[in-house]
PDB file of N, CA and C in Angstrom:
ATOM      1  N   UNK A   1     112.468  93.326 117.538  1.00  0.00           N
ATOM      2  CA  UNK A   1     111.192  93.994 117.596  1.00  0.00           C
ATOM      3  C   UNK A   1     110.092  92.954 117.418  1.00  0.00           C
ATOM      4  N   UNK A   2     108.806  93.153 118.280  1.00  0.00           N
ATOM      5  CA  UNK A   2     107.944  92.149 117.828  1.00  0.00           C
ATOM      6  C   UNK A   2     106.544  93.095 116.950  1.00  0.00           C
ATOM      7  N   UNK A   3     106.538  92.099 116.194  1.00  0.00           N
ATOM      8  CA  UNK A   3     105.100  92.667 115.297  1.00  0.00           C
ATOM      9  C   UNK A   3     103.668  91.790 115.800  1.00  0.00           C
ATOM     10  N   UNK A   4     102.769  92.739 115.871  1.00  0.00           N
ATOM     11  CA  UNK A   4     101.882  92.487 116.931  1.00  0.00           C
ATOM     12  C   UNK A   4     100.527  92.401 116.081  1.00  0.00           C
ATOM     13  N   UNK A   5      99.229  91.803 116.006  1.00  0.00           N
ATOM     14  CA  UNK A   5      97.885  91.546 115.378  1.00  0.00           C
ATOM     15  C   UNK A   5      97.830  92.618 115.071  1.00  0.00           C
ATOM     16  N   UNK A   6      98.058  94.209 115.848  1.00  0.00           N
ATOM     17  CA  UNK A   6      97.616  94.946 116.007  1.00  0.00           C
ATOM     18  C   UNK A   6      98.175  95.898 114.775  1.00  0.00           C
ATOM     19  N   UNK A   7      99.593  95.454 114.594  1.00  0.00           N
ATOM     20  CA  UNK A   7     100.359  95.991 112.984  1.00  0.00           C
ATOM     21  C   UNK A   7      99.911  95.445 112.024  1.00  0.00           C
ATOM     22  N   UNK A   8      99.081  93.619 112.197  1.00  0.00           N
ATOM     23  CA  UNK A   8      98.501  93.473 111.098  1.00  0.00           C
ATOM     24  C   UNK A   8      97.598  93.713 110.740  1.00  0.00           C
ATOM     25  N   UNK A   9      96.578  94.029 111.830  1.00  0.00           N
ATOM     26  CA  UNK A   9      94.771  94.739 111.391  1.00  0.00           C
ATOM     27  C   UNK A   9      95.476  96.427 111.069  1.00  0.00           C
ATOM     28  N   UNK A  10      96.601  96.943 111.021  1.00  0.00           N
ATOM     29  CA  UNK A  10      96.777  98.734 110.720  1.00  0.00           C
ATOM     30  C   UNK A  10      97.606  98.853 109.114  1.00  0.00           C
ATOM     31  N   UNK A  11      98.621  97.350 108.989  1.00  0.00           N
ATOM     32  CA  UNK A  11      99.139  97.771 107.614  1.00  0.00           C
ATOM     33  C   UNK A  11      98.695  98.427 106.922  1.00  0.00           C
ATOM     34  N   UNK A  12      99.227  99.575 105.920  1.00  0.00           N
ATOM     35  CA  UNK A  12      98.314  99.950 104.680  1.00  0.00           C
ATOM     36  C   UNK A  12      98.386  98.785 102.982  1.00  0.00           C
ATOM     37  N   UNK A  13      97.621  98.977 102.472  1.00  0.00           N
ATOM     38  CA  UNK A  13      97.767  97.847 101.643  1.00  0.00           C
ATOM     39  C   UNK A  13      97.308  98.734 100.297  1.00  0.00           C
ATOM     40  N   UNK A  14      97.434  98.556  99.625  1.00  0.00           N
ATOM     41  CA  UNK A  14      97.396  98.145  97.687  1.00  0.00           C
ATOM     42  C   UNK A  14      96.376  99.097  97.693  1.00  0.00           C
ATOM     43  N   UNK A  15      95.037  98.926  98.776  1.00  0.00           N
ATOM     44  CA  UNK A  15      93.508  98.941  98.211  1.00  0.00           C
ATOM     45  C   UNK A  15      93.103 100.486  98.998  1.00  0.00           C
ATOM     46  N   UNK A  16      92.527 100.694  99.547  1.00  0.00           N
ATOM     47  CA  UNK A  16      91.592 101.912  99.924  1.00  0.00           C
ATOM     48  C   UNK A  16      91.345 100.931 101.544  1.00  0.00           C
ATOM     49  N   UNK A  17      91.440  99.981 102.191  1.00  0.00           N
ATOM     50  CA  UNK A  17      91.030  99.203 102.992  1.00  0.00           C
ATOM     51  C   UNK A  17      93.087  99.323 103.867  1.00  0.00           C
ATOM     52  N   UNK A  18      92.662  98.975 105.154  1.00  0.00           N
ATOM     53  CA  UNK A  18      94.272  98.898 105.685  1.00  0.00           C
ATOM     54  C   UNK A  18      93.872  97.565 106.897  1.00  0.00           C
ATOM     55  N   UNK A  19      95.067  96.922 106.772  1.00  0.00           N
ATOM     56  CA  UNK A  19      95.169  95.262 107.489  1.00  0.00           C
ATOM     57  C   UNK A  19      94.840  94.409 106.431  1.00  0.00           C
ATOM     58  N   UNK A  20      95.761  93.446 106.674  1.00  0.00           N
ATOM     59  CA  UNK A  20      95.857  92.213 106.164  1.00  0.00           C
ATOM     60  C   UNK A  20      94.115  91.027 106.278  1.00  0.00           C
ATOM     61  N   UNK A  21      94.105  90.284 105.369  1.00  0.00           N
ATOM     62  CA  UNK A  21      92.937  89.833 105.198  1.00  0.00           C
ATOM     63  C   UNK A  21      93.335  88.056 106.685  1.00  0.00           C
ATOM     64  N   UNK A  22      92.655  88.688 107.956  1.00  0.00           N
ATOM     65  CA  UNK A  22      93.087  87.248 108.967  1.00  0.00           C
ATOM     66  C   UNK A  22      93.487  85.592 108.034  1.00  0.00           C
ATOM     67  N   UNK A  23      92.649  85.603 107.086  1.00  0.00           N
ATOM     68  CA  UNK A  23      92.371  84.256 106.593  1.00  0.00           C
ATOM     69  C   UNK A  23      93.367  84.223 106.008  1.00  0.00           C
ATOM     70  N   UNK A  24      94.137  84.630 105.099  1.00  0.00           N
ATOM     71  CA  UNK A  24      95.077  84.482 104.574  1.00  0.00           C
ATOM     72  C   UNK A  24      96.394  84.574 105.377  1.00  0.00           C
ATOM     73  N   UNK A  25      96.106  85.703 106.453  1.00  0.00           N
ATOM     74  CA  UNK A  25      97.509  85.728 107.563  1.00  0.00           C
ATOM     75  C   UNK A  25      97.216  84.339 107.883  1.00  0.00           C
ATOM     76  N   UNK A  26      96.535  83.590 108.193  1.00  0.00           N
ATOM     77  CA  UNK A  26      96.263  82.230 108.612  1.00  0.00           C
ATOM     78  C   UNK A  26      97.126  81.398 107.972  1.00  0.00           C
ATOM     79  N   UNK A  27      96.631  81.364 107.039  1.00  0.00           N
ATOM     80  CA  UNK A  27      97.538  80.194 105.402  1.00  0.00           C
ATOM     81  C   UNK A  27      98.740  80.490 105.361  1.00  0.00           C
ATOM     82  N   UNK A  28      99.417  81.998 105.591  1.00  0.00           N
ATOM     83  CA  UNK A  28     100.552  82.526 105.321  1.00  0.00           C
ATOM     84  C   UNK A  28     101.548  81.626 106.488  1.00  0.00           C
ATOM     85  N   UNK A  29     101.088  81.998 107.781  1.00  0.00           N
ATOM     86  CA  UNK A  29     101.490  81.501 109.486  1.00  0.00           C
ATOM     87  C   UNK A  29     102.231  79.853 108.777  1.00  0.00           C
ATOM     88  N   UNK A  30     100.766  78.757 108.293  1.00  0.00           N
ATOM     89  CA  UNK A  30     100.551  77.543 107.989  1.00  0.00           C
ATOM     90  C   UNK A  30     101.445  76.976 106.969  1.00  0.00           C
ATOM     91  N   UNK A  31     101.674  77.405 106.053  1.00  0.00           N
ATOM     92  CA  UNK A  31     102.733  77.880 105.210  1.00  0.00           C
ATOM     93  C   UNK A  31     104.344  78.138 104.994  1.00  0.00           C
ATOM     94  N   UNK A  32     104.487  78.530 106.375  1.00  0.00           N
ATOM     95  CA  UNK A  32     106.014  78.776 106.987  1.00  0.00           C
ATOM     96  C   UNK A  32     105.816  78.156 108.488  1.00  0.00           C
ATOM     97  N   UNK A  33     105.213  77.234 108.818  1.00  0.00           N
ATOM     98  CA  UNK A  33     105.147  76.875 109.672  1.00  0.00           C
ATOM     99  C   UNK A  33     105.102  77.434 111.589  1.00  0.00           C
ATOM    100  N   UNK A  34     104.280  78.704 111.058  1.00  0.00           N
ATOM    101  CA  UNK A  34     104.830  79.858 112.015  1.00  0.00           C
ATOM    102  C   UNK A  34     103.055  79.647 112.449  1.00  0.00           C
ATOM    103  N   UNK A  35     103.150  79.410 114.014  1.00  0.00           N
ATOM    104  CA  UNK A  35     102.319  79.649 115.332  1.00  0.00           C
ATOM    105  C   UNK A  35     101.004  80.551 115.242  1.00  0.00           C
ATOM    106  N   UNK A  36     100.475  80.786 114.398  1.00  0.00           N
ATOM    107  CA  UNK A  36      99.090  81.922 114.383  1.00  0.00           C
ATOM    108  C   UNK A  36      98.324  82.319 115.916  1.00  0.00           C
ATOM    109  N   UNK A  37      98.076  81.100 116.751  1.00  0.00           N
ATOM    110  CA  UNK A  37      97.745  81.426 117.803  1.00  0.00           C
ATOM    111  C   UNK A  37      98.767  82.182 119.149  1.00  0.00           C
ATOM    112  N   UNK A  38     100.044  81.898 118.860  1.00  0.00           N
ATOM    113  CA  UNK A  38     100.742  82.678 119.985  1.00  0.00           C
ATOM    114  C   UNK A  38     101.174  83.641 118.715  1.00  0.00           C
ATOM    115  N   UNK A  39     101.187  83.669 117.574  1.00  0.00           N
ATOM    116  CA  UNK A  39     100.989  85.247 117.056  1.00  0.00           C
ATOM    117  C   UNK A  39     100.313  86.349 118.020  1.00  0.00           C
ATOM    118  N   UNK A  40      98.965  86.011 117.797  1.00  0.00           N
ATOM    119  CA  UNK A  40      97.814  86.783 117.934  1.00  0.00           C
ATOM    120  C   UNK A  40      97.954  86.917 119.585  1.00  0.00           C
ATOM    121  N   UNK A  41      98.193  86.143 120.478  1.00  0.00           N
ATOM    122  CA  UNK A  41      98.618  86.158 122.050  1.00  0.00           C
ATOM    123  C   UNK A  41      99.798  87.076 122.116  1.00  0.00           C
ATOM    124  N   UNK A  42     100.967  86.673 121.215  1.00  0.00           N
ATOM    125  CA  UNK A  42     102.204  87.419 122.213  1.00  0.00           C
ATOM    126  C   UNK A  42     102.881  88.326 120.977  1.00  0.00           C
ATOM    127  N   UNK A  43     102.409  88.681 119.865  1.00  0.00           N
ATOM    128  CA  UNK A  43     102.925  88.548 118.537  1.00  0.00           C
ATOM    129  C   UNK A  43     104.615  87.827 117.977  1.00  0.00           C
ATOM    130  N   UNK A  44     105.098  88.364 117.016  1.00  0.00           N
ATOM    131  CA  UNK A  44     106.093  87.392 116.216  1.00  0.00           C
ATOM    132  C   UNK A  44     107.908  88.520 116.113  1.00  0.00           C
ATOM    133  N   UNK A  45     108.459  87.498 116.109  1.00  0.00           N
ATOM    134  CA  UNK A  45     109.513  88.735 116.465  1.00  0.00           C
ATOM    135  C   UNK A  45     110.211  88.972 114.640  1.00  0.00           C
ATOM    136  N   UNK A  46     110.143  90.097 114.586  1.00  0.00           N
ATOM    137  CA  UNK A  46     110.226  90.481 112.443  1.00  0.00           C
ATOM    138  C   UNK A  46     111.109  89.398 112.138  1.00  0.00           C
ATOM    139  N   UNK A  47     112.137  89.876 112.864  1.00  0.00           N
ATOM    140  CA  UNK A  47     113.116  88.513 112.280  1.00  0.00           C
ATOM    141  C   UNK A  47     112.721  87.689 111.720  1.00  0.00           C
ATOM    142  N   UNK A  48     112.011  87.373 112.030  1.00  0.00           N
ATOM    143  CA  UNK A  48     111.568  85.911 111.862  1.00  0.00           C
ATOM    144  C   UNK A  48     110.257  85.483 110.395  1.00  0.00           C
ATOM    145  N   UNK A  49     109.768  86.940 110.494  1.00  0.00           N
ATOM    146  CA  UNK A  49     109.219  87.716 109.358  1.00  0.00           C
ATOM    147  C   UNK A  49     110.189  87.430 107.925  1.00  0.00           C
ATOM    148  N   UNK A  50     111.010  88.759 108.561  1.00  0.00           N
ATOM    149  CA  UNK A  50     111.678  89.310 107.405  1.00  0.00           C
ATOM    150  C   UNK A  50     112.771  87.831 106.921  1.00  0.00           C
ATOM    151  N   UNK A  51     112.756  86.728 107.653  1.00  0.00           N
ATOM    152  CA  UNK A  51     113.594  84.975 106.931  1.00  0.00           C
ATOM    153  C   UNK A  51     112.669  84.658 106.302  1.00  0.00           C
ATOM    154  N   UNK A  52     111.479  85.235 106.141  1.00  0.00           N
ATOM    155  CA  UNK A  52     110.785  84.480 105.253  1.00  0.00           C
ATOM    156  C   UNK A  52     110.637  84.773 103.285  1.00  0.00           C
ATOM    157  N   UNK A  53     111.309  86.223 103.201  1.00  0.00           N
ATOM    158  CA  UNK A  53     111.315  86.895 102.028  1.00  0.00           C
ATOM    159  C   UNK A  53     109.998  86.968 101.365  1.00  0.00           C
ATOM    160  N   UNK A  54     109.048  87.159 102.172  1.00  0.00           N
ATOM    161  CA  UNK A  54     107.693  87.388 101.401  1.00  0.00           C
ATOM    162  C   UNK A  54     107.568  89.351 101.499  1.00  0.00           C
ATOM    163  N   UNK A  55     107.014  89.645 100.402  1.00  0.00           N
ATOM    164  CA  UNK A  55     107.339  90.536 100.560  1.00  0.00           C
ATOM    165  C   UNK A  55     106.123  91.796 101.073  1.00  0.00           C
ATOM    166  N   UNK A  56     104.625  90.753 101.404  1.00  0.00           N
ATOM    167  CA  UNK A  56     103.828  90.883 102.127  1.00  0.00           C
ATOM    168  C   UNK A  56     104.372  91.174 103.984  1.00  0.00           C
ATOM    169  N   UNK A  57     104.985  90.018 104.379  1.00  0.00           N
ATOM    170  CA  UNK A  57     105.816  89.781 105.470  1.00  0.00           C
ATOM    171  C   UNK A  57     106.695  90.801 105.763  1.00  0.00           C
ATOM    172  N   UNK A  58     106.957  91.488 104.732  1.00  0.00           N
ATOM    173  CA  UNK A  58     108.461  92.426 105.022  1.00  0.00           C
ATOM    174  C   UNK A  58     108.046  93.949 104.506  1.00  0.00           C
ATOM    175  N   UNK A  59     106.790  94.115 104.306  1.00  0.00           N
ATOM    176  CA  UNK A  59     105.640  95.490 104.475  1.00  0.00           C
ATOM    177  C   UNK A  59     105.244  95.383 105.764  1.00  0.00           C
ATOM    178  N   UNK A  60     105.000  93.994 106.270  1.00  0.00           N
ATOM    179  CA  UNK A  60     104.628  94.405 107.904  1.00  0.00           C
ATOM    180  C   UNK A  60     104.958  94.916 108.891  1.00  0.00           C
ATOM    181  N   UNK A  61     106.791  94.331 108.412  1.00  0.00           N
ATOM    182  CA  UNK A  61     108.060  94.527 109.291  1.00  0.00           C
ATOM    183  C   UNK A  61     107.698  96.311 109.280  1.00  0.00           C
ATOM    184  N   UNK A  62     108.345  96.572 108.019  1.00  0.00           N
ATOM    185  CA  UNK A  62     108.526  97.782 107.835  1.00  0.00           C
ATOM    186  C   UNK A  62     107.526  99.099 108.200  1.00  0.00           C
ATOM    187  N   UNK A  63     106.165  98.605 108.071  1.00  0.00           N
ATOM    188  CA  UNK A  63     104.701  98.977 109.226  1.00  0.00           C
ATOM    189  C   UNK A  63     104.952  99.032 110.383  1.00  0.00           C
ATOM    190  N   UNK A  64     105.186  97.878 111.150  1.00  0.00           N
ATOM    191  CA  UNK A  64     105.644  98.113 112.584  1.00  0.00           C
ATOM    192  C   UNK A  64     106.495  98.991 112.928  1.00  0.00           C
ATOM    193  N   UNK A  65     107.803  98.602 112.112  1.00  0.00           N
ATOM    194  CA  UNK A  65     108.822  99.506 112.796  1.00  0.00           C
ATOM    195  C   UNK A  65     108.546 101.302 112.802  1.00  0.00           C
ATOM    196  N   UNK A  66     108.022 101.447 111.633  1.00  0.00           N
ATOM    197  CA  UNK A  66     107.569 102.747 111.540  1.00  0.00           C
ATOM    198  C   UNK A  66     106.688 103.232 112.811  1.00  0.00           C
ATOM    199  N   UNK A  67     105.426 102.309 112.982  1.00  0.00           N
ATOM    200  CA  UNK A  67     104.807 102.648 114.406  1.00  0.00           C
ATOM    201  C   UNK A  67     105.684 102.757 115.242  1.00  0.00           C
ATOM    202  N   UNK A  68     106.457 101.905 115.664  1.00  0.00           N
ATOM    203  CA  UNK A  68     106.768 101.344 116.993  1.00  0.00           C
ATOM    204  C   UNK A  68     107.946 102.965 117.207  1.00  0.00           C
ATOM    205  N   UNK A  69     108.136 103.498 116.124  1.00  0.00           N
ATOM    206  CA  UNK A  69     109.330 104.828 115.714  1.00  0.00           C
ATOM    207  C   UNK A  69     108.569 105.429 116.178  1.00  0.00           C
ATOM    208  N   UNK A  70     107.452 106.427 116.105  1.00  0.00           N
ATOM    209  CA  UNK A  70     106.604 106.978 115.887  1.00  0.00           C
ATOM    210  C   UNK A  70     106.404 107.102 117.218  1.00  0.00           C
ATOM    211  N   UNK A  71     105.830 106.110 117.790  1.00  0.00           N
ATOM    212  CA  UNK A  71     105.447 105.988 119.462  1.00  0.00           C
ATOM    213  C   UNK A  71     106.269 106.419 120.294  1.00  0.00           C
ATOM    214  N   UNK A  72     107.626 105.997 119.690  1.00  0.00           N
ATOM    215  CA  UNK A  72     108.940 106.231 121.155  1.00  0.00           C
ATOM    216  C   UNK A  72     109.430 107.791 120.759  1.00  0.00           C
ATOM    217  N   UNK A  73     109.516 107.876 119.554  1.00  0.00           N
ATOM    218  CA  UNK A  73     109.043 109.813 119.402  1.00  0.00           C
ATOM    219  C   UNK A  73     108.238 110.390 119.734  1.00  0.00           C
ATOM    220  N   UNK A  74     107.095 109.832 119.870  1.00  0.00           N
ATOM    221  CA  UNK A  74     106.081 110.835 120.688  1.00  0.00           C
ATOM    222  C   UNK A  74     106.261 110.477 121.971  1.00  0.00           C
ATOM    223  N   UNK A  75     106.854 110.057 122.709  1.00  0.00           N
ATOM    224  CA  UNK A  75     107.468 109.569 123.959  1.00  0.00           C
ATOM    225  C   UNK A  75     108.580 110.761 124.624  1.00  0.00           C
ATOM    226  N   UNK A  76     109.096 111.006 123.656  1.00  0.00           N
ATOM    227  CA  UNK A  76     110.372 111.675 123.891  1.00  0.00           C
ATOM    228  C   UNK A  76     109.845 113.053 124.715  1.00  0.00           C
TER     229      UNK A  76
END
């Protein structure tokens, strides 16, 4: 599955606010040595997420997949 900018500006988070703060997805990318710009172009495949054991990273996963559920059910 790929997780897309678009799961990270929708996550829900901690606060009253939903999506991740860009600047820090930035540092996070920089950090694990993971691509920010073909993020944001093609997004990231979870996998690759969820090797990282952050557990920011693995709320996203679990965000997406829920959308991406959601969509192909309302598909049906």
């Amino acid at each position: 599955m790929i997780v897309t900018i678009q799961h990270l500006h929708t996550v829900p988070t901690w606060t009253t606010r939903t999506g991740y703060c860009a600047r820090q997805s930035r540092a996070f990318f920089a950090e694990h040595g993971l691509d920010w710009l073909d993020f944001v172009r093609t997004g990231i495949d979870a996998d690759v997420l969820i090797a990282t054991g952050n557990a920011l990273a693995l709320h996203l996963v679990e965000h997406a997949r829920n959308v991406e559920e959601a969509r192909d059910g309302s598909q049906a």
